[in-house]
Protein backbone atom coordinates (compact mmCIF):
# COMPACT_ATOMS: atom_id res chain seq x y z
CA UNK A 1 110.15 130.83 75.60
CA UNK A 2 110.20 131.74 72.30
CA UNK A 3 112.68 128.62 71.35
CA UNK A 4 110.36 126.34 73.33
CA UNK A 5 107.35 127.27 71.09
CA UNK A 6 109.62 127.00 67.51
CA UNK A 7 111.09 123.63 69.09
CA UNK A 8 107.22 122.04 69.61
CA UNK A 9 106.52 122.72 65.77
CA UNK A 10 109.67 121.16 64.54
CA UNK A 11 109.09 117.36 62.83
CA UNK A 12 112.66 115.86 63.44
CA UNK A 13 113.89 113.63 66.19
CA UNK A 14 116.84 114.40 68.30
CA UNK A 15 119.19 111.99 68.39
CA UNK A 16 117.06 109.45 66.88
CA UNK A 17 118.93 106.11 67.63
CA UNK A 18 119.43 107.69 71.37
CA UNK A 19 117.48 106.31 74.96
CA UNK A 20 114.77 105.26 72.50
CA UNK A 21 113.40 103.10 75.47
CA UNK A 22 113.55 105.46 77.91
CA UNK A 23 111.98 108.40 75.76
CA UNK A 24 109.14 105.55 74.31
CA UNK A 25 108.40 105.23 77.88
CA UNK A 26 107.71 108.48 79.21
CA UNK A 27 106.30 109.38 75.89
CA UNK A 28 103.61 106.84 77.05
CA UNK A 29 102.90 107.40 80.21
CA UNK A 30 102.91 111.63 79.22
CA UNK A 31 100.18 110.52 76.56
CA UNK A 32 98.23 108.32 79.00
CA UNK A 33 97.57 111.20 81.69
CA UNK A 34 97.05 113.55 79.22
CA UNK A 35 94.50 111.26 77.97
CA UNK A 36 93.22 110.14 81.17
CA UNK A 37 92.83 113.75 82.44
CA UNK A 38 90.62 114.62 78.85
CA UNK A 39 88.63 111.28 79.32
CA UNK A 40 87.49 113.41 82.40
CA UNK A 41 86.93 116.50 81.30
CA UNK A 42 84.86 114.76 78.50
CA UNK A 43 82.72 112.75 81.25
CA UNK A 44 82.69 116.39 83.39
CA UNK A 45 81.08 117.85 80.22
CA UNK A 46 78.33 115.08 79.71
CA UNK A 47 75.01 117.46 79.09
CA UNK A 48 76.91 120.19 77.03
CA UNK A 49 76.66 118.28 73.71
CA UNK A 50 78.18 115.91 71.90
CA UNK A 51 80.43 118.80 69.79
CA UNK A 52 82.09 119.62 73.55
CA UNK A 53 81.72 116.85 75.16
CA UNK A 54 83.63 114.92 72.42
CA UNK A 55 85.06 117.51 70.30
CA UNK A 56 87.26 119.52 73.01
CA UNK A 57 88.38 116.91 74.55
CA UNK A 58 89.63 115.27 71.58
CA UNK A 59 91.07 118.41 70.02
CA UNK A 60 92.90 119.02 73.31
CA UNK A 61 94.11 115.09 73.24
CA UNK A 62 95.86 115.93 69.81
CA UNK A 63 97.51 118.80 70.96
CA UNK A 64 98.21 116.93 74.20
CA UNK A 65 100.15 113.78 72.03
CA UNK A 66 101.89 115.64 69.96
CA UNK A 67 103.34 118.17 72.83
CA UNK A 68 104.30 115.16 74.54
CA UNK A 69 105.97 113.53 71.36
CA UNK A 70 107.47 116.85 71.32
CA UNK A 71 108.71 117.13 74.61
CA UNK A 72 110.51 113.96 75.00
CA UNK A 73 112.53 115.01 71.69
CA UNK A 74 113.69 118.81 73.31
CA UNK A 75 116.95 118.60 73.45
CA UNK A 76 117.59 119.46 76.78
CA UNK A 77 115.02 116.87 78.00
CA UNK A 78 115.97 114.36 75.61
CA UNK A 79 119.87 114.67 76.60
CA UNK A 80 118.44 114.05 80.54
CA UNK A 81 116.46 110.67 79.22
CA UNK A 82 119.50 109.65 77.45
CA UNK A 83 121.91 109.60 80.55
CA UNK A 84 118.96 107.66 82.41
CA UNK A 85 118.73 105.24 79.99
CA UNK A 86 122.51 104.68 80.31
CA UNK A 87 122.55 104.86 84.01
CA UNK A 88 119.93 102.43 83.82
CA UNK A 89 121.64 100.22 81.57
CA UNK A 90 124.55 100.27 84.16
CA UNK A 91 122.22 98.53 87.24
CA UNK A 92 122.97 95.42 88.45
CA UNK A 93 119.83 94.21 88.77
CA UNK A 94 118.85 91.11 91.58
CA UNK A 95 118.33 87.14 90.81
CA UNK A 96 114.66 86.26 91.54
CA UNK A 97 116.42 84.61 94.58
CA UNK A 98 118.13 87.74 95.75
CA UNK A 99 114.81 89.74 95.46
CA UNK A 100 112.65 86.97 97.46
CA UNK A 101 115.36 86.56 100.28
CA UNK A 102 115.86 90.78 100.41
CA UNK A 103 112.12 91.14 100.44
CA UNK A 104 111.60 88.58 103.06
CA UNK A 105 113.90 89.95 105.38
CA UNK A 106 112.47 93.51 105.10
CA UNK A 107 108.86 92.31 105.92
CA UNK A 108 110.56 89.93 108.98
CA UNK A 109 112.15 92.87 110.32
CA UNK A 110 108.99 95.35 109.86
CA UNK A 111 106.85 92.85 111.65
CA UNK A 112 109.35 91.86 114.35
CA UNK A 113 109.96 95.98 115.02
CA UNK A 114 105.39 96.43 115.01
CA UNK A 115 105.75 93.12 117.36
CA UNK A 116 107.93 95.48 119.56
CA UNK A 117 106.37 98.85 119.40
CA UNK A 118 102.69 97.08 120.32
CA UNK A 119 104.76 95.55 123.85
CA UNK A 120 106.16 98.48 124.78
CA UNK A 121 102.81 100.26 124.06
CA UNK A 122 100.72 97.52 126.54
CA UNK A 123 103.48 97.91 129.17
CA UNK A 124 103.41 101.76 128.73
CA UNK A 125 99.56 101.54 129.38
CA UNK A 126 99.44 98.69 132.03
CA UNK A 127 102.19 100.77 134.10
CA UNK A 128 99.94 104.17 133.32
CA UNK A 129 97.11 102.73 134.69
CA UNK A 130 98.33 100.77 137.79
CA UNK A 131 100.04 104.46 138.93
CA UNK A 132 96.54 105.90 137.97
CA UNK A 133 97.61 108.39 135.52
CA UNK A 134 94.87 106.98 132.95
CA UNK A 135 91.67 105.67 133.01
């Protein structure tokens, strides 16, 4: 624990040139809960004063940034978003054509198998009712 506390007050980037997308990324969407979670907790804290309502929240919103500028440069984590990145970079990703025809036939099939599942249903309750079982 006490290696995770000395790594959040280091300055230096881990393998700078390394998943710089990838660690970009999450740094983002880290910082945009964080400050989605403090916008909030500022709103929560509306008729408590402008110094808390304005001044906690933002003080937590630095701390929040920077541990999540730290956190995507800890080694171990950073190592992890580096193999994604690669992995990532090693997707064969579909043609607009591919994706339209794959998608269509998902949504064909989903509707054909609902199609099926409401017959058998009606038969299930015509055949219940005719041998008086239900209403």
């Amino acid at each position: 624990m006490n290696a995770f506390f000395q790594e959040l007050f280091r300055t230096g980037l881990y393998k700078r040139s390394q998943g710089r997308i990838v660690r970009q990324v999450t740094f983002a969407a880290v910082a945009l809960a964080v400050a989605l979670g403090l916008y909030r907790l500022s709103v929560t804290l509306d008729n408590h004063g402008h110094l808390l309502q304005y001044g906690l929240p933002g003080l937590l919103l630095v701390a929040g940034v920077w541990t999540a500028y730290r956190l995507v440069n800890l080694p171990a984590f950073a190592d992890f978003l580096i193999a994604v990145e690669a992995e990532m970079n090693k997707v064969s990703w579909p043609t607009r054509h591919e994706l339209f025809r794959g998608s269509s036939v998902v949504l064909v099939t989903i509707i054909a198998l609902a199609a099926v599942l409401f017959l058998f249903d009606n038969i299930w309750v015509l055949l219940f009712t005719r041998l008086g079982i239900i209403g």
